[in-house]
C-alpha atoms as a PDB file:
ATOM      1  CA  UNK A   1     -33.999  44.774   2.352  1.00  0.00           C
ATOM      2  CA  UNK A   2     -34.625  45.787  -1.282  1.00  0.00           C
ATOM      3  CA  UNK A   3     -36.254  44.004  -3.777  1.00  0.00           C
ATOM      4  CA  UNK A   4     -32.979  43.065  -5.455  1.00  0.00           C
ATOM      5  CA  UNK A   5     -31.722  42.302  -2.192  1.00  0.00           C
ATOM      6  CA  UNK A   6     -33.991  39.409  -1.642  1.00  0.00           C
ATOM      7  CA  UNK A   7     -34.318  38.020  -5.097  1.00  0.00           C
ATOM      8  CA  UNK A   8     -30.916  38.647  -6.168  1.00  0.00           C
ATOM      9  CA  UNK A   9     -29.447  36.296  -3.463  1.00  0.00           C
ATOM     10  CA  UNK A  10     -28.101  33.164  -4.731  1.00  0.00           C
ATOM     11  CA  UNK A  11     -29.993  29.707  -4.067  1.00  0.00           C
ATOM     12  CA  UNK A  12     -28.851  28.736  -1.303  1.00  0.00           C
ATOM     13  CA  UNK A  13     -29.979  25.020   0.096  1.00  0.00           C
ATOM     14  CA  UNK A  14     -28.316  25.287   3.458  1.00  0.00           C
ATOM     15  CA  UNK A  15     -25.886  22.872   5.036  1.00  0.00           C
ATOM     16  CA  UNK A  16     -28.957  20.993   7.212  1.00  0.00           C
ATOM     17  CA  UNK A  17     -30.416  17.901   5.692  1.00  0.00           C
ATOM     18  CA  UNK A  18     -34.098  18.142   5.793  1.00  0.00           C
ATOM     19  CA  UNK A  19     -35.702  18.490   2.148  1.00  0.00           C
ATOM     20  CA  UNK A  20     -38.089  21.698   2.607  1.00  0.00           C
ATOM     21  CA  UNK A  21     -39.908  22.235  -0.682  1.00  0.00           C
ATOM     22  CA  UNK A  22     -39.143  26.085  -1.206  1.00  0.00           C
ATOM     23  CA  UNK A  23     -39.174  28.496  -3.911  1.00  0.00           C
ATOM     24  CA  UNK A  24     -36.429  31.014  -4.495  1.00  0.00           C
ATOM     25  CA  UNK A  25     -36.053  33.972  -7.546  1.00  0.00           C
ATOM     26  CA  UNK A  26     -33.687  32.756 -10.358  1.00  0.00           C
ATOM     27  CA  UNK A  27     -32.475  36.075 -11.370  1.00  0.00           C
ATOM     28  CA  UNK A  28     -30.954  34.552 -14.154  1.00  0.00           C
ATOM     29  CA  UNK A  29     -34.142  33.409 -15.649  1.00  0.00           C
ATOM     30  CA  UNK A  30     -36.073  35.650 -14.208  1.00  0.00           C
ATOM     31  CA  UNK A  31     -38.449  32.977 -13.056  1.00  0.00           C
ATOM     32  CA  UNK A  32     -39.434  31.408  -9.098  1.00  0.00           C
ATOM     33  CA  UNK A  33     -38.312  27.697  -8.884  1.00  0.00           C
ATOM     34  CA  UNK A  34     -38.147  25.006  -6.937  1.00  0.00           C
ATOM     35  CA  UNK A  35     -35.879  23.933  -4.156  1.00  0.00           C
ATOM     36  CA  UNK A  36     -35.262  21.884  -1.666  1.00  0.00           C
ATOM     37  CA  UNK A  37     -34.431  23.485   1.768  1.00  0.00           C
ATOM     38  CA  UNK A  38     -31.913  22.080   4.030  1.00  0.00           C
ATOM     39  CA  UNK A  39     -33.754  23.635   6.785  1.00  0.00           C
ATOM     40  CA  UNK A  40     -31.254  25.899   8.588  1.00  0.00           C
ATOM     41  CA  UNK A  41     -29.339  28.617   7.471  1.00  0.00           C
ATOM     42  CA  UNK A  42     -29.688  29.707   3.848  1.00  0.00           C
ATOM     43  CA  UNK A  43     -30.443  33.287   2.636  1.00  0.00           C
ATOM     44  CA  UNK A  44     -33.989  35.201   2.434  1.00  0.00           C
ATOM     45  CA  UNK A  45     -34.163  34.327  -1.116  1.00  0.00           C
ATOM     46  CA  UNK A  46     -36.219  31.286  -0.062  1.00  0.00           C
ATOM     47  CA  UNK A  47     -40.654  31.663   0.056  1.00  0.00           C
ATOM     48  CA  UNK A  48     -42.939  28.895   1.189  1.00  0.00           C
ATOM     49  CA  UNK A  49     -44.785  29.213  -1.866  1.00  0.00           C
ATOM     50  CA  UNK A  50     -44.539  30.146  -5.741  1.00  0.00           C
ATOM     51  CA  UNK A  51     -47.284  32.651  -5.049  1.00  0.00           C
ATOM     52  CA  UNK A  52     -45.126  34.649  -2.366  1.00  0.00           C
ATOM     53  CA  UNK A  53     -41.877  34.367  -4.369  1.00  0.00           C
ATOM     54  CA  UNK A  54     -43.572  35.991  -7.861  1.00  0.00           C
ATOM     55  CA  UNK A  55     -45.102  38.729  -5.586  1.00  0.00           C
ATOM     56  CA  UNK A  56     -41.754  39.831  -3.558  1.00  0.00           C
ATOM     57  CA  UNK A  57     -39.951  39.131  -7.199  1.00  0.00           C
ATOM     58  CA  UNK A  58     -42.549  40.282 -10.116  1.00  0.00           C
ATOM     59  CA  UNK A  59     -39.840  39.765 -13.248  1.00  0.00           C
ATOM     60  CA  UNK A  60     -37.569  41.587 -12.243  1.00  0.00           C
ATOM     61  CA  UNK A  61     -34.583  41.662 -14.778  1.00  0.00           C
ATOM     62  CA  UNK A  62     -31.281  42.087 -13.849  1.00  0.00           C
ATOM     63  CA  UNK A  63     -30.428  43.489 -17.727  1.00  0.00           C
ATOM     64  CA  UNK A  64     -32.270  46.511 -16.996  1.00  0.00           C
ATOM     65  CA  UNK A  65     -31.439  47.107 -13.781  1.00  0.00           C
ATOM     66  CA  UNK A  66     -28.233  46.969 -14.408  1.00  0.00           C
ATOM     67  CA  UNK A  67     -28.200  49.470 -17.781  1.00  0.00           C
ATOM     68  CA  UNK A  68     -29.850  52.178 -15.918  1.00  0.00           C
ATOM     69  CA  UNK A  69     -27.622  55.241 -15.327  1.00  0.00           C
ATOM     70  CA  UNK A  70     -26.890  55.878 -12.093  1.00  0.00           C
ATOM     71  CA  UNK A  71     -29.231  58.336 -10.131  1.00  0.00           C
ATOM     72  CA  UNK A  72     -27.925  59.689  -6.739  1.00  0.00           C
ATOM     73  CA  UNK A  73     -31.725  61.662  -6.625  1.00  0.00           C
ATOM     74  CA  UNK A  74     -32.329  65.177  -5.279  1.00  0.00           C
ATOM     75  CA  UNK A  75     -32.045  64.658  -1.516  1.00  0.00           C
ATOM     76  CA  UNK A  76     -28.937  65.704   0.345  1.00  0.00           C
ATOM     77  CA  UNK A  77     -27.887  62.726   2.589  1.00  0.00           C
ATOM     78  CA  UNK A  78     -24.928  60.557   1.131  1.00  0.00           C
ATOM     79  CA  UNK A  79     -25.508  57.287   1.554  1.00  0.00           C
ATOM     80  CA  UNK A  80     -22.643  55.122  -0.367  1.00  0.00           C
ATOM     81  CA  UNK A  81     -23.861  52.600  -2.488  1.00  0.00           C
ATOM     82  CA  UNK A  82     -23.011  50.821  -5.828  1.00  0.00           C
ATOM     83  CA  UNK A  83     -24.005  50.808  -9.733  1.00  0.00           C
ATOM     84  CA  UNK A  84     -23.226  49.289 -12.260  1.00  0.00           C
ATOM     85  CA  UNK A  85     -21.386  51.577 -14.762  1.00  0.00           C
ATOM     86  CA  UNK A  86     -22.673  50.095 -17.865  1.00  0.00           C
ATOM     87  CA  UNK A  87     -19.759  51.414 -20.119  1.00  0.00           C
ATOM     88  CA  UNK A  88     -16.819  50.636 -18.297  1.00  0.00           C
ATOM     89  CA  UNK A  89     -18.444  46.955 -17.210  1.00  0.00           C
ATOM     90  CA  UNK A  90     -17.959  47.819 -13.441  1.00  0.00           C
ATOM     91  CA  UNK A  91     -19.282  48.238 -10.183  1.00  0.00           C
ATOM     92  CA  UNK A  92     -18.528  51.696  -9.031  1.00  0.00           C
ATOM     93  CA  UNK A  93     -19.178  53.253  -5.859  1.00  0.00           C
ATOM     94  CA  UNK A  94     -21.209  56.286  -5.277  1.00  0.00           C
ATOM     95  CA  UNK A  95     -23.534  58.824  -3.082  1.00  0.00           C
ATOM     96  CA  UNK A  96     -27.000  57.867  -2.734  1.00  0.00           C
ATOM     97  CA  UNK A  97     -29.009  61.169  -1.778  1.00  0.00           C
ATOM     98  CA  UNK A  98     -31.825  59.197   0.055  1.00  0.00           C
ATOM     99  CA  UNK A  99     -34.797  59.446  -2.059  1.00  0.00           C
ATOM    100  CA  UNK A 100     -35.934  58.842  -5.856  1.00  0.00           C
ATOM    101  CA  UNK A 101     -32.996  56.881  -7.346  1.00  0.00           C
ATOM    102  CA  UNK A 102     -33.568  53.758  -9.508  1.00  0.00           C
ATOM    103  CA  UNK A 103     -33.167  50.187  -9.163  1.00  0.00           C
ATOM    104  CA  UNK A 104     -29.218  50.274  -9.866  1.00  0.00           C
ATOM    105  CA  UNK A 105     -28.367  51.156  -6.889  1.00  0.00           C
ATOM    106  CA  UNK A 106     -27.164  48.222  -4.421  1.00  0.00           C
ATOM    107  CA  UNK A 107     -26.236  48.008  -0.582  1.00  0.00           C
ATOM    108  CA  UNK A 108     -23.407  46.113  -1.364  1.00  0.00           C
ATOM    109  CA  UNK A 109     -20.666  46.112  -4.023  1.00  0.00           C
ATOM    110  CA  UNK A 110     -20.804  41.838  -3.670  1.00  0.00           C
ATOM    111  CA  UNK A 111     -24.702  42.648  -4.506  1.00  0.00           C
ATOM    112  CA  UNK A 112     -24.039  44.875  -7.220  1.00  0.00           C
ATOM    113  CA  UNK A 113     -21.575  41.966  -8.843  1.00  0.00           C
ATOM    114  CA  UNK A 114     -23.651  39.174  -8.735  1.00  0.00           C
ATOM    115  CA  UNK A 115     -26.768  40.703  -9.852  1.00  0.00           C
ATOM    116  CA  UNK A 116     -24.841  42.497 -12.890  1.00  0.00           C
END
């Protein structure tokens, strides 16, 4: 999973009742906080501790991920992926090569939405 793919998920408590202290990324502070885990189910936006969740998530900001120009790299394969077409305020699909693209580039076009 990509770093935007773990710290981009949303916080998600779970539908179990146990209260788990947790950290998870806010991407839209761009800061690990505090949570309390259900204790089943949830997403892998969710660390033991603050120390684990600012390494795996080290500021990212979703701003400039998301105004970088999209960058299908040199290599041939053709992966589809998504960016976020700064211009036309969009998601768009397109063909990852494989190797030395940027940060705007998302599994998922759900991903790609919520993150931009």
């Amino acid at each position: 999973l990509s770093i935007q793919g773990t710290c981009f998920f949303p916080k998600e408590t779970g539908p179990c009742k146990a209260k788990i202290s947790r950290y998870y990324y806010n991407h839209r502070t761009g800061k690990c906080e505090k949570i309390y885990y259900g204790g089943c189910m949830g997403n892998v936006n969710n660390f033991k501790r603050i120390r684990q969740c600012d390494k795996t998530c080290p500021s990212v900001k979703p701003k400039s991920i998301c105004h970088r120009p999209k960058k299908e790299g040199p290599c041939r394969a053709r992966i589809p992926r998504y960016f976020y077409n700064k211009r036309t305020k969009r998601c768009k699909k397109f063909y990852f090569g494989g190797c030395r693209g940027n940060q705007n580039n998302f599994k998922k076009l759900k991903e790609c939405r919520s993150v931009c």
